[in-house]
PDB file of N, CA and C in Angstrom:
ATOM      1  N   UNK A   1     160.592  23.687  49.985  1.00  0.00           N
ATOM      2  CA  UNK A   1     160.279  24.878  50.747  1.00  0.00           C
ATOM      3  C   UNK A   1     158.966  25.477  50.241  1.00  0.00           C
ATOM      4  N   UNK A   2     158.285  25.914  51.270  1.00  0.00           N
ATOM      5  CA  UNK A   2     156.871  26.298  50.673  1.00  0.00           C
ATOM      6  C   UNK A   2     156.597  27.801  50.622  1.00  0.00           C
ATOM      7  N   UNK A   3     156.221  28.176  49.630  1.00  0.00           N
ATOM      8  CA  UNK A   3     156.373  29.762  49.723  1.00  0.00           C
ATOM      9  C   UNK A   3     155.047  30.455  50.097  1.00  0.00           C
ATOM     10  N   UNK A   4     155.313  31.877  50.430  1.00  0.00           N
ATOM     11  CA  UNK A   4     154.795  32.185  51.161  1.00  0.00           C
ATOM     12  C   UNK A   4     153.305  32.961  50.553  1.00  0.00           C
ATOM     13  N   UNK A   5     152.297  33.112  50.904  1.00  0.00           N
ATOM     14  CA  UNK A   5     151.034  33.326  50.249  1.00  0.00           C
ATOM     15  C   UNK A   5     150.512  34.618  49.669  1.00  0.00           C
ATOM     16  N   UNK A   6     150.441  35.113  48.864  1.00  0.00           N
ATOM     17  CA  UNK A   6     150.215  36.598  48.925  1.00  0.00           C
ATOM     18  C   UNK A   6     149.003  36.864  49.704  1.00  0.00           C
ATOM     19  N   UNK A   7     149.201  37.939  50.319  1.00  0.00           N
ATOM     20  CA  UNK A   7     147.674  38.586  50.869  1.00  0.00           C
ATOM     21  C   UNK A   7     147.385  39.873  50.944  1.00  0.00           C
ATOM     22  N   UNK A   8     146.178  40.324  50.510  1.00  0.00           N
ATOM     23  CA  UNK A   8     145.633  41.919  50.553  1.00  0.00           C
ATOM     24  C   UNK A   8     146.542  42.710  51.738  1.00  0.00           C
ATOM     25  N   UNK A   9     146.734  43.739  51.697  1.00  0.00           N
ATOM     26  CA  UNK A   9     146.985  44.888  52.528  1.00  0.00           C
ATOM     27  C   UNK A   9     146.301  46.328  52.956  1.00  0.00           C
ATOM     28  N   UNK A  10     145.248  46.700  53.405  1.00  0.00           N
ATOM     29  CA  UNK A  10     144.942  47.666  53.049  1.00  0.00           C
ATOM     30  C   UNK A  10     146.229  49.110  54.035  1.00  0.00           C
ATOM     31  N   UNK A  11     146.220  50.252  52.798  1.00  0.00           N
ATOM     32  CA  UNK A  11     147.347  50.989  53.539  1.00  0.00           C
ATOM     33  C   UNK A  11     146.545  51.975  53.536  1.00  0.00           C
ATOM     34  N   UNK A  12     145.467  52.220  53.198  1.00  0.00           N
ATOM     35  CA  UNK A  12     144.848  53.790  53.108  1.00  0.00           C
ATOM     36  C   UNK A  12     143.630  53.835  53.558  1.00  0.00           C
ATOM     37  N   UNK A  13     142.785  54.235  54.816  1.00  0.00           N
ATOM     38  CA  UNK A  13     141.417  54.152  54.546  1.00  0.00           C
ATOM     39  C   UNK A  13     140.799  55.479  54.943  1.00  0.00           C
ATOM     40  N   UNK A  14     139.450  55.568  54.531  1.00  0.00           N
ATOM     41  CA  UNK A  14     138.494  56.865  54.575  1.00  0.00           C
ATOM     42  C   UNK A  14     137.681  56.443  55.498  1.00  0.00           C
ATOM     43  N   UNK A  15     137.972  56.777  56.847  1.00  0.00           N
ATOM     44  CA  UNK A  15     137.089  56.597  58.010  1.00  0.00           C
ATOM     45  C   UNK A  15     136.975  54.882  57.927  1.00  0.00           C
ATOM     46  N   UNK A  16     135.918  53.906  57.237  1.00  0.00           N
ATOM     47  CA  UNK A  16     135.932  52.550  57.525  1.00  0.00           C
ATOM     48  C   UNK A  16     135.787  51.897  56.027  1.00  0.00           C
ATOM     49  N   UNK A  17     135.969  53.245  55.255  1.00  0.00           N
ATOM     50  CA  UNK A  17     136.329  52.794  53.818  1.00  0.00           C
ATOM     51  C   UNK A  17     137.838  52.743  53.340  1.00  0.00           C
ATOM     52  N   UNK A  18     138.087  51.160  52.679  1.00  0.00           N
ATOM     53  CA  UNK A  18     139.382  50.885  52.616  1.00  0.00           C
ATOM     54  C   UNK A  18     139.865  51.528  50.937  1.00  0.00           C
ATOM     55  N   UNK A  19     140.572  52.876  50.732  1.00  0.00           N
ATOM     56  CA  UNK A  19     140.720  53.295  49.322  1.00  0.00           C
ATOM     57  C   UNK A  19     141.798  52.803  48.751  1.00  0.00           C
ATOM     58  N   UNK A  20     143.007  52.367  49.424  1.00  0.00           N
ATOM     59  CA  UNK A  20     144.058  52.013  48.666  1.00  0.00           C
ATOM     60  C   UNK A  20     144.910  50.701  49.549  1.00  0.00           C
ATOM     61  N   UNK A  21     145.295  49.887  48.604  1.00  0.00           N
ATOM     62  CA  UNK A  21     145.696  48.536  49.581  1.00  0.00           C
ATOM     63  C   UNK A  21     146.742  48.032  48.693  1.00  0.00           C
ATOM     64  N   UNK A  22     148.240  46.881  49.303  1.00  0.00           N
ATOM     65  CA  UNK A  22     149.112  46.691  48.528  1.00  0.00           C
ATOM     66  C   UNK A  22     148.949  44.767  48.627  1.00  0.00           C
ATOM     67  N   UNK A  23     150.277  44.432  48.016  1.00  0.00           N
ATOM     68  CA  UNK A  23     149.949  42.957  47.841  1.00  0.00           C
ATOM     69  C   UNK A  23     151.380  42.840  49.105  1.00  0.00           C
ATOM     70  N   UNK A  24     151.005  41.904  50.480  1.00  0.00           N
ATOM     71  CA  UNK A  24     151.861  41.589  51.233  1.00  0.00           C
ATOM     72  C   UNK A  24     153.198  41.534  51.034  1.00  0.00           C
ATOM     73  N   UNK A  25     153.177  40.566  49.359  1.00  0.00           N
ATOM     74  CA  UNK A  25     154.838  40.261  48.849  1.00  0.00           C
ATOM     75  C   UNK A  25     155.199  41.271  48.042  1.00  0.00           C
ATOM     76  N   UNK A  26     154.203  42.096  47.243  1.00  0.00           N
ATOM     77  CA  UNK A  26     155.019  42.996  46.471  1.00  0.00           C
ATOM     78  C   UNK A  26     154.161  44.347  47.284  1.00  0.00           C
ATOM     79  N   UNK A  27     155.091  44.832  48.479  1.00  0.00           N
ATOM     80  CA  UNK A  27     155.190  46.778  48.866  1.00  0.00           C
ATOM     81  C   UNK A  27     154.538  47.638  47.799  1.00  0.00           C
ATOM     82  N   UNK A  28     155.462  47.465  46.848  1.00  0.00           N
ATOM     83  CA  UNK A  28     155.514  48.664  45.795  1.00  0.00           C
ATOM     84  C   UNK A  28     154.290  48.532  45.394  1.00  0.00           C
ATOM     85  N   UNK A  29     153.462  47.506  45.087  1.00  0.00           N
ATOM     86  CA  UNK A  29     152.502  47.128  43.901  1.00  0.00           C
ATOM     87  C   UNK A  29     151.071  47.854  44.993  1.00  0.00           C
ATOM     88  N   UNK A  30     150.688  49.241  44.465  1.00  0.00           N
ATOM     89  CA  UNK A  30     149.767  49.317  45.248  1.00  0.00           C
ATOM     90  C   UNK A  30     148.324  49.659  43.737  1.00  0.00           C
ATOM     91  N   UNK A  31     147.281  49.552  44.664  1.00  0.00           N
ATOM     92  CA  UNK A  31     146.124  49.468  44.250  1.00  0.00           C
ATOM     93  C   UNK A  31     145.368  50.447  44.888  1.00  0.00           C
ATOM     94  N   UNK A  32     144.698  51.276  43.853  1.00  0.00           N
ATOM     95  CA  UNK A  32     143.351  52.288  44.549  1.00  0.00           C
ATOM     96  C   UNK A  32     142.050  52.046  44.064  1.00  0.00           C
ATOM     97  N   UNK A  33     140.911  52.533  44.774  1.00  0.00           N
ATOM     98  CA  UNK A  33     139.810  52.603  44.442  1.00  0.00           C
ATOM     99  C   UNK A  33     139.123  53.543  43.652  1.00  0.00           C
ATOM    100  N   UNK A  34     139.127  53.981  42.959  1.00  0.00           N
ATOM    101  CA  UNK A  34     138.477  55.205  42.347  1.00  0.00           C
ATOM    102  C   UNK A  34     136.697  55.340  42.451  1.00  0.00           C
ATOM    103  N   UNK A  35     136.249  56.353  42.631  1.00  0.00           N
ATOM    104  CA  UNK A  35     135.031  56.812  42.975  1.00  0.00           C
ATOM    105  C   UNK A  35     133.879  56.235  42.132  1.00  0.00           C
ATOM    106  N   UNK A  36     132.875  55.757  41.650  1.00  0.00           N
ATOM    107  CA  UNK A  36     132.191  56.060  40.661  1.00  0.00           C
ATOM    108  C   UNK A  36     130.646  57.034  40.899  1.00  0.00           C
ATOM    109  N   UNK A  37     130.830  57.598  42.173  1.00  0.00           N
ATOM    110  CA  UNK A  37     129.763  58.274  42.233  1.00  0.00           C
ATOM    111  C   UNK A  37     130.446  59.708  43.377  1.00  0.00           C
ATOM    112  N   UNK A  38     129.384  60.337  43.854  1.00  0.00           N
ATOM    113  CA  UNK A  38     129.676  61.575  44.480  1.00  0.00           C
ATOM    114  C   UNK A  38     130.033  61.067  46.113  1.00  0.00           C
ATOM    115  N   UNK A  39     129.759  60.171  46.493  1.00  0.00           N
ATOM    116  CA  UNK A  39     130.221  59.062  47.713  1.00  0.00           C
ATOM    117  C   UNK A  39     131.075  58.242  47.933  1.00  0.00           C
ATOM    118  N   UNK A  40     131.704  57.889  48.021  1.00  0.00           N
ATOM    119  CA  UNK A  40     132.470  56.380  48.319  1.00  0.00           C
ATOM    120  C   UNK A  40     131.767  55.583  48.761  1.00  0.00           C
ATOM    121  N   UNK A  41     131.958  54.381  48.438  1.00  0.00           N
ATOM    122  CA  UNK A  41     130.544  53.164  48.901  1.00  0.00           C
ATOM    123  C   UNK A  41     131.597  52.260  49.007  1.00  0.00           C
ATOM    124  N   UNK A  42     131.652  51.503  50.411  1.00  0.00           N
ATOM    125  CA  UNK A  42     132.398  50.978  50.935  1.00  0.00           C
ATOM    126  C   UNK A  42     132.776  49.547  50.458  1.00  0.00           C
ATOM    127  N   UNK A  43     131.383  49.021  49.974  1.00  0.00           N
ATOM    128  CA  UNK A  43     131.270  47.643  49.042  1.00  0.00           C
ATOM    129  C   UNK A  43     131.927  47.823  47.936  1.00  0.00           C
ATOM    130  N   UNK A  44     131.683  49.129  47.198  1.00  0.00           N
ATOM    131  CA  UNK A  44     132.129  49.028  45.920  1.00  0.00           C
ATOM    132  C   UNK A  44     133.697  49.073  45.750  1.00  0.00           C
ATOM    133  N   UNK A  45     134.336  49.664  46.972  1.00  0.00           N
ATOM    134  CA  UNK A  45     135.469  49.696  46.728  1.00  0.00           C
ATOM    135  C   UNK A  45     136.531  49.019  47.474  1.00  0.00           C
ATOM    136  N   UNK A  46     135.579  47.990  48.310  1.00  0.00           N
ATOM    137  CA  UNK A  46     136.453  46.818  48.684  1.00  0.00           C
ATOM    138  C   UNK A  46     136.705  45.879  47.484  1.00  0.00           C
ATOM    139  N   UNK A  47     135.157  45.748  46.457  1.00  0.00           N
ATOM    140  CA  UNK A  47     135.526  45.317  45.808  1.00  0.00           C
ATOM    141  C   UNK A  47     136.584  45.400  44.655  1.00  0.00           C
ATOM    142  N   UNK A  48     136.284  46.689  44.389  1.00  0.00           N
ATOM    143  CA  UNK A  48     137.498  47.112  43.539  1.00  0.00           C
ATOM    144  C   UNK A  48     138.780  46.667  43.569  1.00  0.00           C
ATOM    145  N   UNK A  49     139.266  46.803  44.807  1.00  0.00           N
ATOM    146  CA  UNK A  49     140.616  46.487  45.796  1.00  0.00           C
ATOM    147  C   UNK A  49     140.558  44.817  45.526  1.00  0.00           C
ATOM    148  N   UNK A  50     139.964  44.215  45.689  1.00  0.00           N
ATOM    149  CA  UNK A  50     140.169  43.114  45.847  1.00  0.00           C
ATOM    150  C   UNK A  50     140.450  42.415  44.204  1.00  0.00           C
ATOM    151  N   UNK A  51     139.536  43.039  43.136  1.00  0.00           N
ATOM    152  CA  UNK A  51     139.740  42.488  42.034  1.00  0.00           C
ATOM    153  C   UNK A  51     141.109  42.921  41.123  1.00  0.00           C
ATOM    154  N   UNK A  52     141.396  44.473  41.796  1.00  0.00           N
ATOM    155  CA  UNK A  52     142.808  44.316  41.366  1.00  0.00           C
ATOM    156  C   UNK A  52     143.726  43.507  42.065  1.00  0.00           C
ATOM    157  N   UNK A  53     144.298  43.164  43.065  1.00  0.00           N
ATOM    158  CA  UNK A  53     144.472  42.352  44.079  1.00  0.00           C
ATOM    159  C   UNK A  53     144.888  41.028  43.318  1.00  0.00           C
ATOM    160  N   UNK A  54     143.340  40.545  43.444  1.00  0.00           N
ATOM    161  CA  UNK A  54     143.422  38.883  42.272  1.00  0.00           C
ATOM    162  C   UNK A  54     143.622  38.653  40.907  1.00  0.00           C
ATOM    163  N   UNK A  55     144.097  40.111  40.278  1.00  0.00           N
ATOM    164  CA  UNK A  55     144.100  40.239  38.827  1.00  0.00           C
ATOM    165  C   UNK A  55     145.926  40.058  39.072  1.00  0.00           C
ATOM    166  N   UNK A  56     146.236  41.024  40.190  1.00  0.00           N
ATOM    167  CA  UNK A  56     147.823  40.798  40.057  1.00  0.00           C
ATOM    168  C   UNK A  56     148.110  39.651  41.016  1.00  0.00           C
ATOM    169  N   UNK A  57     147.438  39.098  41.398  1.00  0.00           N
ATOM    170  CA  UNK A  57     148.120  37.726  41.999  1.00  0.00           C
ATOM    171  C   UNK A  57     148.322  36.409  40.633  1.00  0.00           C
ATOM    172  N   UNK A  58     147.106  36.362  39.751  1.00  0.00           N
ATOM    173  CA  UNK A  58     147.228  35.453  38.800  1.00  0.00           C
ATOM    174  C   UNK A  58     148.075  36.092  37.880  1.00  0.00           C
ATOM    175  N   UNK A  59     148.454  37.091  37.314  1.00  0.00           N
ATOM    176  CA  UNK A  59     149.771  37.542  36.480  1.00  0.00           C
ATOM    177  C   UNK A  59     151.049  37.173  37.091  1.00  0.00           C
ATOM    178  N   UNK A  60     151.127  37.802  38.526  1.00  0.00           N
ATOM    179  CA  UNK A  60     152.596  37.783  39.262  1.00  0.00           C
ATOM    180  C   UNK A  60     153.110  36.634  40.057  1.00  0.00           C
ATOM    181  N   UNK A  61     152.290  36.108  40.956  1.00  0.00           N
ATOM    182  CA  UNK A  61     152.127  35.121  42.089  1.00  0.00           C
ATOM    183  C   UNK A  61     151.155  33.595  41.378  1.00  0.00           C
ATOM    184  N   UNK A  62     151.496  32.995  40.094  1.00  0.00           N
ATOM    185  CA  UNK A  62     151.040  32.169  39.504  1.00  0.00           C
ATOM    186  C   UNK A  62     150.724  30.640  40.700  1.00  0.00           C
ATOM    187  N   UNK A  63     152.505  30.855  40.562  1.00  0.00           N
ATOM    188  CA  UNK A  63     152.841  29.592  41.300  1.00  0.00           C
ATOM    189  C   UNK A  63     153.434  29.465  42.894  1.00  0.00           C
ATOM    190  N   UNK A  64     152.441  30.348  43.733  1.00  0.00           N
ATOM    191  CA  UNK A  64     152.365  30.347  44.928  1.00  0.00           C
ATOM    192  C   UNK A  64     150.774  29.682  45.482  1.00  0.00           C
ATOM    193  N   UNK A  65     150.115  29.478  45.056  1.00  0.00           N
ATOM    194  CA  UNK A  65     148.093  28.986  45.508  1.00  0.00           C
ATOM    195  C   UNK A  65     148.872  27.648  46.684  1.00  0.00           C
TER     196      UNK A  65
END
């Protein structure tokens, strides 16, 4: 049986900036962006999102790729 893939979620956004997003298989497990300037910058905090994202897929979701 082949299991199923994790994938980004975004659940929160600021107009077309995505601030907070969960992991498809784990609901609970959510992720935010935090600011580093007086703006939100839309790059910076997709990226953000995404590197927590792939930080908890290789801890949690090892043996799903």
């Amino acid at each position: 049986m082949k299991m199923k893939k994790p994938a980004i979620r975004v659940t929160k956004w600021l107009a077309d900036i995505p601030v907070e997003a969960c992991c498809s298989l784990c609901p609970n497990e959510i992720f935010r962006a935090a600011s580093t300037g007086h703006r939100p910058e839309k790059s910076s905090y997709q990226q953000q999102l995404q590197e927590a994202f792939d930080r908890h897929v290789a801890d949690v979701h090892k043996n799903t790729k």
